[in-house]
C-alpha atoms as a PDB file:
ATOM      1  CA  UNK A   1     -64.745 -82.316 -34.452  1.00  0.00           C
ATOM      2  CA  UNK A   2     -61.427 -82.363 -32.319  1.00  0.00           C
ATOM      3  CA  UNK A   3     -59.824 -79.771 -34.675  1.00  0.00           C
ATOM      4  CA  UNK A   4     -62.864 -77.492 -34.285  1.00  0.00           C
ATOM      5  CA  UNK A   5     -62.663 -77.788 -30.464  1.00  0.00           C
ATOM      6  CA  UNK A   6     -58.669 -77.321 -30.503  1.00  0.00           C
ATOM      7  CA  UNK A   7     -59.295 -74.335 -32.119  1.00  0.00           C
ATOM      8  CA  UNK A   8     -62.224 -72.910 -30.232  1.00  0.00           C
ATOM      9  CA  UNK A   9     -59.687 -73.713 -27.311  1.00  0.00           C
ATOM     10  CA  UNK A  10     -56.385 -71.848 -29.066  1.00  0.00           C
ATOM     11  CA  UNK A  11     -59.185 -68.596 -30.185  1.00  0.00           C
ATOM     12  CA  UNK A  12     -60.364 -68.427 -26.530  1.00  0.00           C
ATOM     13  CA  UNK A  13     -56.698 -68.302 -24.992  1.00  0.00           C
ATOM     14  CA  UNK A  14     -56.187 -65.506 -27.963  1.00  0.00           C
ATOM     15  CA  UNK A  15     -59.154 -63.878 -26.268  1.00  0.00           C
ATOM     16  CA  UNK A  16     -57.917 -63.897 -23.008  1.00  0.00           C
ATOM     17  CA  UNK A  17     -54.394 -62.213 -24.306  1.00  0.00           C
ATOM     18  CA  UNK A  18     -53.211 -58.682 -23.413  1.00  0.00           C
ATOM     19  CA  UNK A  19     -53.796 -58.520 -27.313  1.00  0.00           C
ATOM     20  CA  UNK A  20     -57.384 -56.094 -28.759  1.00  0.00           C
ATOM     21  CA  UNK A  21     -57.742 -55.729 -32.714  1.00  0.00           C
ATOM     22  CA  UNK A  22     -59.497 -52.493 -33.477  1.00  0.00           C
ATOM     23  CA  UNK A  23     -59.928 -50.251 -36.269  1.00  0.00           C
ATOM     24  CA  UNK A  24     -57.072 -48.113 -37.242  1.00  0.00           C
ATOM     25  CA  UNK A  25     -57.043 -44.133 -37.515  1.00  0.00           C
ATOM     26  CA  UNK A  26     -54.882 -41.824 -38.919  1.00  0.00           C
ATOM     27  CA  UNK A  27     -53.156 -41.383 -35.100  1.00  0.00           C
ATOM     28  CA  UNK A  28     -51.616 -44.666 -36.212  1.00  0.00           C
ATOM     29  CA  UNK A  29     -49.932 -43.829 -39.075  1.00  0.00           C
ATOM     30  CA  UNK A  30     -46.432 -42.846 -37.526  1.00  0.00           C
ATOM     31  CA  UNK A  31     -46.521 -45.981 -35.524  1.00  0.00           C
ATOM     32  CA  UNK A  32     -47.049 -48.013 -38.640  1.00  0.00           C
ATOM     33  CA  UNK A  33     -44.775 -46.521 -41.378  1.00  0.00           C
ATOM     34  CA  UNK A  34     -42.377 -47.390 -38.050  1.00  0.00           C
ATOM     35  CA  UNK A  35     -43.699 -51.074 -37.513  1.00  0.00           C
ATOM     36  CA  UNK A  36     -43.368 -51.596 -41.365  1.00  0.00           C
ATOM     37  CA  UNK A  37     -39.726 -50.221 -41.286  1.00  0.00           C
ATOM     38  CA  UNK A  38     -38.592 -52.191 -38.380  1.00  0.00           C
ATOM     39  CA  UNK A  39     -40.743 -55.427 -39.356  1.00  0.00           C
ATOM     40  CA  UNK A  40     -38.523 -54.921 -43.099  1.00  0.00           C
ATOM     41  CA  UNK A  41     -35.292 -54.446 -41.347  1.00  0.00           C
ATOM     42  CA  UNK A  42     -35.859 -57.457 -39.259  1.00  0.00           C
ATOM     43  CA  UNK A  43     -36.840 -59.788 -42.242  1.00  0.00           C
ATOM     44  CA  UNK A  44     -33.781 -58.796 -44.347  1.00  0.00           C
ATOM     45  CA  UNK A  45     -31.273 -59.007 -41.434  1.00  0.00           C
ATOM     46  CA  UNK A  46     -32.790 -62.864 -41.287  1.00  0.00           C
ATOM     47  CA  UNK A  47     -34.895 -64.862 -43.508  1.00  0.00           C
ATOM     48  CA  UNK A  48     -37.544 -62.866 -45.792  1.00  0.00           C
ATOM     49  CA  UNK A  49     -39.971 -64.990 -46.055  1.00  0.00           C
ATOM     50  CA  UNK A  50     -42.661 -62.476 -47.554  1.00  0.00           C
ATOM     51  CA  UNK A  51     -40.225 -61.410 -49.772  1.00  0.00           C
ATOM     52  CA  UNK A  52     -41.090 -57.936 -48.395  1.00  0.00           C
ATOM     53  CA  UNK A  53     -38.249 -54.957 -49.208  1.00  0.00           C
ATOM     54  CA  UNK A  54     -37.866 -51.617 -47.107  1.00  0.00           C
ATOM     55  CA  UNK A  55     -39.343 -48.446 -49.411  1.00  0.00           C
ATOM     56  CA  UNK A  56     -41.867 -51.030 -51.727  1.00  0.00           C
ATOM     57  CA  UNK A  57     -43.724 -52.804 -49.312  1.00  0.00           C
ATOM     58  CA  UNK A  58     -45.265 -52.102 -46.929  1.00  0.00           C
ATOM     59  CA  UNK A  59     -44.922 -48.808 -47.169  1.00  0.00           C
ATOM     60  CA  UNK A  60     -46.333 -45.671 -45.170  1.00  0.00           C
ATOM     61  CA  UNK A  61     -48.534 -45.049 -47.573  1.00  0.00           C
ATOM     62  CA  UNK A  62     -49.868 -48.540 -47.446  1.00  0.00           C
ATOM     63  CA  UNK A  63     -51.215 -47.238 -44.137  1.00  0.00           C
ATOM     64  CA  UNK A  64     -52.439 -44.272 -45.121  1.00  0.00           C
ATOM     65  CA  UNK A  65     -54.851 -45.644 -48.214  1.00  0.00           C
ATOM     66  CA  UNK A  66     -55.855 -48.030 -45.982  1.00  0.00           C
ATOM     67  CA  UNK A  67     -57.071 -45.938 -43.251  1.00  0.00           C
ATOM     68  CA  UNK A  68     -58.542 -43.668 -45.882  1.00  0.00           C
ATOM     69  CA  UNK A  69     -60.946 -46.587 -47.345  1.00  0.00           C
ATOM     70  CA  UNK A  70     -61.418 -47.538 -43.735  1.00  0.00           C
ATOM     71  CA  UNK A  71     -60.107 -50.968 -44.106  1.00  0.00           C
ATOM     72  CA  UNK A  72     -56.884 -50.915 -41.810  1.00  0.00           C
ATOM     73  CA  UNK A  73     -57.064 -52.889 -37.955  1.00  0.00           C
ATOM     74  CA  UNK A  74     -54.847 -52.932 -35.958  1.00  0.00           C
ATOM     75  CA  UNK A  75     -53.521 -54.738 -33.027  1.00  0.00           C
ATOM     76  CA  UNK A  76     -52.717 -53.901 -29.699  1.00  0.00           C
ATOM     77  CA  UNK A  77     -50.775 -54.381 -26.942  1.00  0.00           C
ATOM     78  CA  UNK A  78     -52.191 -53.749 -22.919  1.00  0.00           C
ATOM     79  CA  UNK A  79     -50.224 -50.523 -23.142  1.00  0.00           C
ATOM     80  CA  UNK A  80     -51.651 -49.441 -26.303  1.00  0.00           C
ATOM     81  CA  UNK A  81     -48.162 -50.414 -28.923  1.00  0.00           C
ATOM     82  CA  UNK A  82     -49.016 -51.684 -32.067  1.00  0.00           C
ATOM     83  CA  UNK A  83     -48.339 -55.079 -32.479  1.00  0.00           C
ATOM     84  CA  UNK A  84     -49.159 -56.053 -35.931  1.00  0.00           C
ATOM     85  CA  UNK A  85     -51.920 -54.923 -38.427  1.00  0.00           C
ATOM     86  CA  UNK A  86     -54.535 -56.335 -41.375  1.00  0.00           C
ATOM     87  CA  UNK A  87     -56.201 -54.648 -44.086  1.00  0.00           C
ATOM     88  CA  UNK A  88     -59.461 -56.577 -44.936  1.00  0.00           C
ATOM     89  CA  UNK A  89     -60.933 -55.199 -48.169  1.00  0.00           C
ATOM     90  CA  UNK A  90     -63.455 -56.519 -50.819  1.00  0.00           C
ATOM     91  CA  UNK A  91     -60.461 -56.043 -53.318  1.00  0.00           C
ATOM     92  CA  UNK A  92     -58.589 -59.214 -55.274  1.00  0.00           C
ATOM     93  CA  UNK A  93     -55.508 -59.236 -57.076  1.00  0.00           C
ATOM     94  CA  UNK A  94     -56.281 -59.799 -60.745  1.00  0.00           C
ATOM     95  CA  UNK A  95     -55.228 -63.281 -60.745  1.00  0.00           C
ATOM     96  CA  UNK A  96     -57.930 -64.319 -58.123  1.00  0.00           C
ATOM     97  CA  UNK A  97     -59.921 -64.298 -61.145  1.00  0.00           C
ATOM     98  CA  UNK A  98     -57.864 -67.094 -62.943  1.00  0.00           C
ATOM     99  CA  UNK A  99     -58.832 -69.703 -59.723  1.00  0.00           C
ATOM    100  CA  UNK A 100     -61.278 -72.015 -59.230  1.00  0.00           C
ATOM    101  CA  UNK A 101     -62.891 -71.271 -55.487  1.00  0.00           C
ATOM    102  CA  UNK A 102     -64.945 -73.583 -53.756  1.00  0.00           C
ATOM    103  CA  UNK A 103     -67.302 -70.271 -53.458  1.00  0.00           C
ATOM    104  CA  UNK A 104     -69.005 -68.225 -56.250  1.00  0.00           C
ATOM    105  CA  UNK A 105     -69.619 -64.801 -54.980  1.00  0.00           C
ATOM    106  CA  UNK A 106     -69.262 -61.139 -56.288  1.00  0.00           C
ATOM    107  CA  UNK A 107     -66.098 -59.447 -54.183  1.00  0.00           C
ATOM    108  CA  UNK A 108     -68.543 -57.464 -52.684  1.00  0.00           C
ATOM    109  CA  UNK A 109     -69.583 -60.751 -50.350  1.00  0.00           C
ATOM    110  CA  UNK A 110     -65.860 -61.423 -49.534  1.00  0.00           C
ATOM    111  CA  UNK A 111     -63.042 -60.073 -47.961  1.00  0.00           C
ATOM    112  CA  UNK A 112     -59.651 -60.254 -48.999  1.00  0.00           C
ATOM    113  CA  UNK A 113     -56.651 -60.358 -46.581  1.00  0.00           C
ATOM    114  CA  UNK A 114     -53.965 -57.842 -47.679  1.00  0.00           C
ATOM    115  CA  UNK A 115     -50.881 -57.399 -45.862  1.00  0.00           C
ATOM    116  CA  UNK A 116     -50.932 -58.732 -42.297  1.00  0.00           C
ATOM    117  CA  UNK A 117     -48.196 -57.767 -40.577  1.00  0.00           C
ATOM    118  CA  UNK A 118     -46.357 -58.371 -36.984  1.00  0.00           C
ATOM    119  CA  UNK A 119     -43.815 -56.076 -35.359  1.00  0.00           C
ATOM    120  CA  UNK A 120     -40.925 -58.376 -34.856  1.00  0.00           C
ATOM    121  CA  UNK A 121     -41.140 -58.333 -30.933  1.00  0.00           C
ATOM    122  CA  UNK A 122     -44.492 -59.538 -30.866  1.00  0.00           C
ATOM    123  CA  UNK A 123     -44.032 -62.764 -33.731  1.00  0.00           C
ATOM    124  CA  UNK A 124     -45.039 -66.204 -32.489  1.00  0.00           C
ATOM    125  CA  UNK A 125     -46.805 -64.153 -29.434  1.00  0.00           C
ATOM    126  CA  UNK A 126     -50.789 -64.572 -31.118  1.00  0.00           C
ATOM    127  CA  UNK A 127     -51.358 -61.345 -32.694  1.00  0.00           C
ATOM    128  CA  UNK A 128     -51.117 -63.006 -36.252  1.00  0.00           C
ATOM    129  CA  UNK A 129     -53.874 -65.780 -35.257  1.00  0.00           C
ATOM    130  CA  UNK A 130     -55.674 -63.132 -33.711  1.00  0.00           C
ATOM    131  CA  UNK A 131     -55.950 -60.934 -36.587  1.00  0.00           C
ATOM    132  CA  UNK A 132     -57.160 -64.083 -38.779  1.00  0.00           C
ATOM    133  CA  UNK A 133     -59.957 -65.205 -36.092  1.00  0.00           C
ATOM    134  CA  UNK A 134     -60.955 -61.221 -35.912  1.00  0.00           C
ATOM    135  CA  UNK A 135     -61.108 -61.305 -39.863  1.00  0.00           C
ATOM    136  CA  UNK A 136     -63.559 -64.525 -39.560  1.00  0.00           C
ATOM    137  CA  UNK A 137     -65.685 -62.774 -36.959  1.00  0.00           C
ATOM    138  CA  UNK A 138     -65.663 -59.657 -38.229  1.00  0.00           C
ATOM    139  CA  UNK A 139     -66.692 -61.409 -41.852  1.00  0.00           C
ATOM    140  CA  UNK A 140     -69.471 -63.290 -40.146  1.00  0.00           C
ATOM    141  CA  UNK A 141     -71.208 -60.483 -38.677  1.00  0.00           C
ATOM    142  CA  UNK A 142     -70.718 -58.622 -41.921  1.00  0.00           C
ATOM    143  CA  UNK A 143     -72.909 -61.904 -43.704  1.00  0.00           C
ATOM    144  CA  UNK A 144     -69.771 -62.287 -45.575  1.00  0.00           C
ATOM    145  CA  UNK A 145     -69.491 -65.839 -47.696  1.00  0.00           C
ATOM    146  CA  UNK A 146     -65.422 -66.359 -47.457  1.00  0.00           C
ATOM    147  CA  UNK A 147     -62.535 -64.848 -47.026  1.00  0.00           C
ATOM    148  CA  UNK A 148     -59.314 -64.959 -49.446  1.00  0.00           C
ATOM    149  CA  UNK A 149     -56.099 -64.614 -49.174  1.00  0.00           C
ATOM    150  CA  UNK A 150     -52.158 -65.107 -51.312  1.00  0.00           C
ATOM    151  CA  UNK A 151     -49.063 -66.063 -49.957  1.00  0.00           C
ATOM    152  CA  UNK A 152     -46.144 -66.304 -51.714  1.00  0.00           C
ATOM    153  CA  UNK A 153     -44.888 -69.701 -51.905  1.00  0.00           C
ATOM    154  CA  UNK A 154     -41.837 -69.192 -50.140  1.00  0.00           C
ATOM    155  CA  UNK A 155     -43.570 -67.980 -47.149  1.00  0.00           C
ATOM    156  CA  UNK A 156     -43.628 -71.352 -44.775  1.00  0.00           C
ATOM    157  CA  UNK A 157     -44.544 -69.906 -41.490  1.00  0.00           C
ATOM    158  CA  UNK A 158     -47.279 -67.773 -42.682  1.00  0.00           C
ATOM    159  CA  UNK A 159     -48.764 -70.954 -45.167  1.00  0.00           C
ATOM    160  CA  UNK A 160     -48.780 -73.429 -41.851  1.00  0.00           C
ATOM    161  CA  UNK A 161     -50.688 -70.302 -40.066  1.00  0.00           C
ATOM    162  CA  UNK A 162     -53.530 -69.916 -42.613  1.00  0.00           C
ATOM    163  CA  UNK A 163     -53.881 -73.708 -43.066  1.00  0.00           C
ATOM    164  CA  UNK A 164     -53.850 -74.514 -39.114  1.00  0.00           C
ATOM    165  CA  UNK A 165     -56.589 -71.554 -39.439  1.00  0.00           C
ATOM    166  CA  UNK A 166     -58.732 -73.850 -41.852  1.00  0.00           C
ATOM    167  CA  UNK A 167     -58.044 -72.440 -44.946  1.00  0.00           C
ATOM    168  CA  UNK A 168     -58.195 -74.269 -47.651  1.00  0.00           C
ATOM    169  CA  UNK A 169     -55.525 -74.124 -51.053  1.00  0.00           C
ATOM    170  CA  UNK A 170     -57.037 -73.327 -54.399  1.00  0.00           C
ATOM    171  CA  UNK A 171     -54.726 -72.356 -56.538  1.00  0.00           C
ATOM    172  CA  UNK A 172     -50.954 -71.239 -57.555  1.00  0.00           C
ATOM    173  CA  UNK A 173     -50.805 -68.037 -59.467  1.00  0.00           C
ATOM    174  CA  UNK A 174     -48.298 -65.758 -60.702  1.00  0.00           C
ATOM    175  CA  UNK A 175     -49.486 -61.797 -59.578  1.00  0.00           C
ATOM    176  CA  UNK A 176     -47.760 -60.250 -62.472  1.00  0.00           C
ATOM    177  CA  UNK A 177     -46.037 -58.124 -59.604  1.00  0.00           C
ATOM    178  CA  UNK A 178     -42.725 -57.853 -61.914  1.00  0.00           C
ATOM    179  CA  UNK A 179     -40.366 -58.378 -58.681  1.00  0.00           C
ATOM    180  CA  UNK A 180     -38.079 -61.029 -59.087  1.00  0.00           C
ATOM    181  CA  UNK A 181     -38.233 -64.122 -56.512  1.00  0.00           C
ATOM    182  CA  UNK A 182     -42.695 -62.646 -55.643  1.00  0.00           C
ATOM    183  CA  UNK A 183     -43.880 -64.675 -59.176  1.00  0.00           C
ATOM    184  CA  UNK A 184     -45.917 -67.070 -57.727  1.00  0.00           C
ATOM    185  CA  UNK A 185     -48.449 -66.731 -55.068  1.00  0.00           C
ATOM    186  CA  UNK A 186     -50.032 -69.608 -53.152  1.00  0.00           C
ATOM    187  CA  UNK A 187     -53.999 -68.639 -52.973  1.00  0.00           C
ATOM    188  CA  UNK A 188     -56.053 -69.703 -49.663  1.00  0.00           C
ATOM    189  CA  UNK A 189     -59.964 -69.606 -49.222  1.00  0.00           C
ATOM    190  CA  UNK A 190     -61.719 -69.942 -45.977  1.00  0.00           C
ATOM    191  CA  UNK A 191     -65.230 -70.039 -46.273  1.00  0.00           C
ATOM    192  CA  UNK A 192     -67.514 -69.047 -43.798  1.00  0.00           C
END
């Protein structure tokens, strides 16, 4: 009960952030190809803990699908920037279907996290949390039964985010992505 209250307490100070999540449009598209260009330069200038690469992924073009299919938020700043963005789809990786989950549910009851992302002057500022508590909201209202999500295994900070978020392990797969060092894949469920 003390963890559900600490984090009712951190998702209220989230709330009352400069920070608003909101569906993205194609207006947004420059500003993202940028954000995933900078975010890319940033991670292999230090550690690369997504094992992300400038020119595979995230890509402009991840954008642009995602706005397409309508699945793309964003987040942003009081003055309107772009501080990080989510796509939240009904769409697993083919390994999801290799786990166990502690929910049975057609994809079409689920949402899948794919790429969340943070410009790298807005990391450890909240926009990563708030995209995550948005997702569980946003789920809810949709009557959706969980939400899933993979992290590769090397990817510390983002693990201890998802898990002080209350989601729960399941599995270890390997995403047949056929990029050396992005084999394995930790997978998280959070159900709702």
């Amino acid at each position: 009960m003390a963890r559900k209250r600490e984090k009712d307490k951190e998702w209220q100070n989230l709330m009352n952030t400069k920070f608003s999540v909101e569906p993205g449009t194609r207006e947004d598209i420059d500003e993202l190809a940028r954000l995933f260009d900078e975010l890319n330069d940033y991670l292999a200038e230090t550690i690369n803990w997504p094992g992300w690469r400038k020119g595979l992924y995230p890509v402009r073009q991840t954008a642009e699908d995602a706005v397409e299919k309508g699945t793309l938020f964003v987040v942003r700043d009081e003055e309107g920037v772009i501080a990080g963005t989510v796509r939240l789809t009904h769409e697993p990786e083919p390994a999801y279907f290799k786990a166990i989950w502690g929910i049975e549910a057609d994809y079409s009851e689920l949402i899948v996290v794919h790429t969340l992302a943070v410009h790298p002057s807005y990391m450890k500022k909240g926009p990563s949390r708030l995209m995550l508590n948005f997702a569980e909201e946003y789920g809810r209202k949709q009557g959706i039964k969980a939400i899933r999500l993979d992290v590769s295994v090397h990817n510390q900070p983002a693990i201890r985010l998802y898990e002080s978020c209350g989601y729960r392990y399941v599995d270890t797969v390997d995403l047949e992505l056929g990029i050396p060092g992005l084999e394995y894949f930790r997978l998280y469920e959070l159900i709702l």
